[in-house]
N, C-alpha and C. Protein backbone atom coordinates (compact mmCIF):
# COMPACT_ATOMS: atom_id res chain seq x y z
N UNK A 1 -4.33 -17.30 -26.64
CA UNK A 1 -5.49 -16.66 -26.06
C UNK A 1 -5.03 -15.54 -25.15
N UNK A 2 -5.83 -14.52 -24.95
CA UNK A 2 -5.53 -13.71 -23.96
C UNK A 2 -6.21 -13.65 -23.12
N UNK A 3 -5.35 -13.20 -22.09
CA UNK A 3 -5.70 -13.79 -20.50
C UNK A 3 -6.06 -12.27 -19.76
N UNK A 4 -6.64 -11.80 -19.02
CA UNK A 4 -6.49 -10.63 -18.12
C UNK A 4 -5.93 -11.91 -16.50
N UNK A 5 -4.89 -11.08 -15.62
CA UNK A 5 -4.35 -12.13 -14.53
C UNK A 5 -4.43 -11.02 -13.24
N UNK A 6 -5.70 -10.99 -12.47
CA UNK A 6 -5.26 -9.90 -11.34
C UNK A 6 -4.92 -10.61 -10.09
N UNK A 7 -4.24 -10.02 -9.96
CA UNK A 7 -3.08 -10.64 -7.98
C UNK A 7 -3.68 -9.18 -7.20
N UNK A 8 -3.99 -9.96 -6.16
CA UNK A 8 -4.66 -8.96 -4.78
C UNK A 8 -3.49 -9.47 -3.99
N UNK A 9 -2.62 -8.23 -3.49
CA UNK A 9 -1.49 -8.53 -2.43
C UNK A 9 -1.85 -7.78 -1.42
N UNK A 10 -1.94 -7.74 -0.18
CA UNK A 10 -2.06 -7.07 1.24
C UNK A 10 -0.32 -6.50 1.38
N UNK A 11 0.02 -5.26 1.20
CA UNK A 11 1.19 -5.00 1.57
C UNK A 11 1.03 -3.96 2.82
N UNK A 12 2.45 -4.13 3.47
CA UNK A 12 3.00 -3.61 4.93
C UNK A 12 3.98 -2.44 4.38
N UNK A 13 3.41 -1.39 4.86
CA UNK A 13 5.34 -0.62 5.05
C UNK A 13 5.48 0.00 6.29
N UNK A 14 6.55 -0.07 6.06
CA UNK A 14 6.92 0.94 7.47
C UNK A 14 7.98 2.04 7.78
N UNK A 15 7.89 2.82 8.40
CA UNK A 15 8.49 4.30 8.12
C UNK A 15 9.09 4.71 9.54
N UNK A 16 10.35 5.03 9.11
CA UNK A 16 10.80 5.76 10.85
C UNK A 16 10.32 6.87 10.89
N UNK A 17 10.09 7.67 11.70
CA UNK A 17 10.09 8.96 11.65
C UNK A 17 10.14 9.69 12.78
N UNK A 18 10.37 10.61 12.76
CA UNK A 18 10.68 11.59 14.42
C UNK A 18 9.36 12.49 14.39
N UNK A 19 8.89 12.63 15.04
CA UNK A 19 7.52 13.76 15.40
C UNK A 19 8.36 14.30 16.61
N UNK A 20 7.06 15.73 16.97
CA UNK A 20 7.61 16.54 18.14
C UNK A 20 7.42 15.82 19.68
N UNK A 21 8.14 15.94 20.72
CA UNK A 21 7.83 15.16 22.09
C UNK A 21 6.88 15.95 22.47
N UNK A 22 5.81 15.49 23.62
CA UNK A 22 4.94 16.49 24.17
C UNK A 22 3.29 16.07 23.86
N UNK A 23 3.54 15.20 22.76
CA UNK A 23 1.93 15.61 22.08
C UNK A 23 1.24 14.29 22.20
N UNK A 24 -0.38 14.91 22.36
CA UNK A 24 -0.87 13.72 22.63
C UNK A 24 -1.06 12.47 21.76
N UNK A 25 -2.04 11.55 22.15
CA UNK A 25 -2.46 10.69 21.05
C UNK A 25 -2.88 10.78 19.77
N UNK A 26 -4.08 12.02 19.99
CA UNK A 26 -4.88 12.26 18.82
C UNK A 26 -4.21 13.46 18.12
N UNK A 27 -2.83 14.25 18.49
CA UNK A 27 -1.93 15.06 17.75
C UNK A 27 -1.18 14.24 17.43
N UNK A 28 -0.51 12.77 17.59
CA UNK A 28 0.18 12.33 16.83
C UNK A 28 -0.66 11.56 15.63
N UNK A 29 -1.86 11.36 15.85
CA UNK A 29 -2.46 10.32 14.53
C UNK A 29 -2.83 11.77 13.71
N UNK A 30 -2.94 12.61 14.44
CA UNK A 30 -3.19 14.18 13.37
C UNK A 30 -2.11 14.43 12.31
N UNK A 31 -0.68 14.64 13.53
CA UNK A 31 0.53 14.62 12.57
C UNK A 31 0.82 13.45 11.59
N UNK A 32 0.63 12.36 11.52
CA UNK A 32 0.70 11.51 10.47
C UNK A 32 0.20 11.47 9.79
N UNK A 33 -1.41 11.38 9.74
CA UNK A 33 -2.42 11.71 8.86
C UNK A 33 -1.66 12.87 8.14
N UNK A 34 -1.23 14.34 8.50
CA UNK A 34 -1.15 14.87 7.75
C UNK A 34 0.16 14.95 7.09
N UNK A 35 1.01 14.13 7.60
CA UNK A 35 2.15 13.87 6.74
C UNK A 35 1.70 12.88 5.60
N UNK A 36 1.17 11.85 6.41
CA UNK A 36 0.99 10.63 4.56
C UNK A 36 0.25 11.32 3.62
N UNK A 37 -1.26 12.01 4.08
CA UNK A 37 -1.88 13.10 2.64
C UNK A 37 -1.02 14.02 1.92
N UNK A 38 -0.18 14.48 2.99
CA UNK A 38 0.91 15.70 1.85
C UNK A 38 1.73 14.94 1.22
N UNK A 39 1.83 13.32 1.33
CA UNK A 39 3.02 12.95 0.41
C UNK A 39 4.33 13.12 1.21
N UNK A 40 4.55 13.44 2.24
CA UNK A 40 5.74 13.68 2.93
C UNK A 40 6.53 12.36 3.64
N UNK A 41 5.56 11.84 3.68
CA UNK A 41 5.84 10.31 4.43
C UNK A 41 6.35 9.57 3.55
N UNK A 42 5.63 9.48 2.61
CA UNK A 42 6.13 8.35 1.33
C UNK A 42 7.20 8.08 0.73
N UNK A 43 8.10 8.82 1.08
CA UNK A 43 9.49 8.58 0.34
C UNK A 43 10.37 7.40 1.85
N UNK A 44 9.65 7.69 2.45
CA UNK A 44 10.40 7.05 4.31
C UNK A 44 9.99 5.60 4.18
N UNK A 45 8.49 5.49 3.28
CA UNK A 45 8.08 4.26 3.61
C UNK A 45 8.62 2.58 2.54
N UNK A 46 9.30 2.03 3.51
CA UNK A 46 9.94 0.38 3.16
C UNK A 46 9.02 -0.41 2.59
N UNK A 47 8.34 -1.03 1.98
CA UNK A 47 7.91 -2.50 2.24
C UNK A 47 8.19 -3.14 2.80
N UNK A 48 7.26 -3.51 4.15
CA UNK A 48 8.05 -4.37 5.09
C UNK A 48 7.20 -5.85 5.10
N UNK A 49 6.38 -6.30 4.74
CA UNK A 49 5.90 -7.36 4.41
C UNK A 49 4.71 -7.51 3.33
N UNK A 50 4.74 -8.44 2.39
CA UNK A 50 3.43 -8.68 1.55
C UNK A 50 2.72 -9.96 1.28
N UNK A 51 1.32 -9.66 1.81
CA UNK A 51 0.76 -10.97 1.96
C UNK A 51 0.43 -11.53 0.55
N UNK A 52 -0.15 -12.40 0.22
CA UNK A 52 -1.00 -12.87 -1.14
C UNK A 52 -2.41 -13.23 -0.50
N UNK A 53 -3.02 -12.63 -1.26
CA UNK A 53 -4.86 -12.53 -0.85
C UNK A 53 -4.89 -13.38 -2.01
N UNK A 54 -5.44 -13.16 -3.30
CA UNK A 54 -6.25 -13.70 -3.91
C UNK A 54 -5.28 -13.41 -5.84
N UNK A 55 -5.52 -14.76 -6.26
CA UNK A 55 -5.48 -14.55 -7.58
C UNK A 55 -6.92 -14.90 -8.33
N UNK A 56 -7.10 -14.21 -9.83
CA UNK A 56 -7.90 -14.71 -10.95
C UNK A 56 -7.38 -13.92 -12.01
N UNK A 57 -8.08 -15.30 -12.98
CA UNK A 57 -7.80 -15.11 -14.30
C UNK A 57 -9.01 -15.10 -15.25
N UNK A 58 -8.97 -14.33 -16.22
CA UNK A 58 -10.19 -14.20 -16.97
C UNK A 58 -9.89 -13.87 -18.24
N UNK A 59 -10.43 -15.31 -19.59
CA UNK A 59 -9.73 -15.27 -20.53
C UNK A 59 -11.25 -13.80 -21.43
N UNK A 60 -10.26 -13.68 -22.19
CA UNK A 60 -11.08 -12.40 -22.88
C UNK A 60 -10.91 -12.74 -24.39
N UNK A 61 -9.96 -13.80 -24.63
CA UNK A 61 -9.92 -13.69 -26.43
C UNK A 61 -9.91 -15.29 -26.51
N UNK A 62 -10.22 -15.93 -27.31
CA UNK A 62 -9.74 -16.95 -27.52
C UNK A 62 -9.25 -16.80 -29.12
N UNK A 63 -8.42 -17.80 -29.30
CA UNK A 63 -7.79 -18.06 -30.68
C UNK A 63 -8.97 -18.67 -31.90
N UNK A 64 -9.24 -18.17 -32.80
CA UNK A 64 -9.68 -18.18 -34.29
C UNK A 64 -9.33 -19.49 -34.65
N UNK A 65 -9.92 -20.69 -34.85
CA UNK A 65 -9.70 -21.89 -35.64
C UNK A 65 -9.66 -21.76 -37.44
């Protein structure tokens, strides 16, 4: 039989990174924001933990007698 099997995982990463000194709160969530949209961040970022939320399975074929 065929099965469809979806896994819901909650994953963590985490990224070093250096920003400029000086800047406030809402210029550093600016500068990140606009580093993760350009894709610039993403090569920095680890998996640093993954939860398990939820499994299901849902058969879609069964076998022909």
């Amino acid at each position: 039989m065929k099965v469809i099997v979806q896994v819901v995982e909650k994953v963590y990463q985490e990224a070093h990174i250096y920003i400029p000194d000086g800047m406030s709160a809402d210029a550093i969530k600016q500068y990140i924001t606009d580093r993760y949209n350009s894709g610039e961040l993403t090569p920095n970022l680890n998996i640093f933990q993954v939860d398990f939320e939820s499994i299901n399975a849902q058969i879609v074929k069964t076998p022909q007698e």
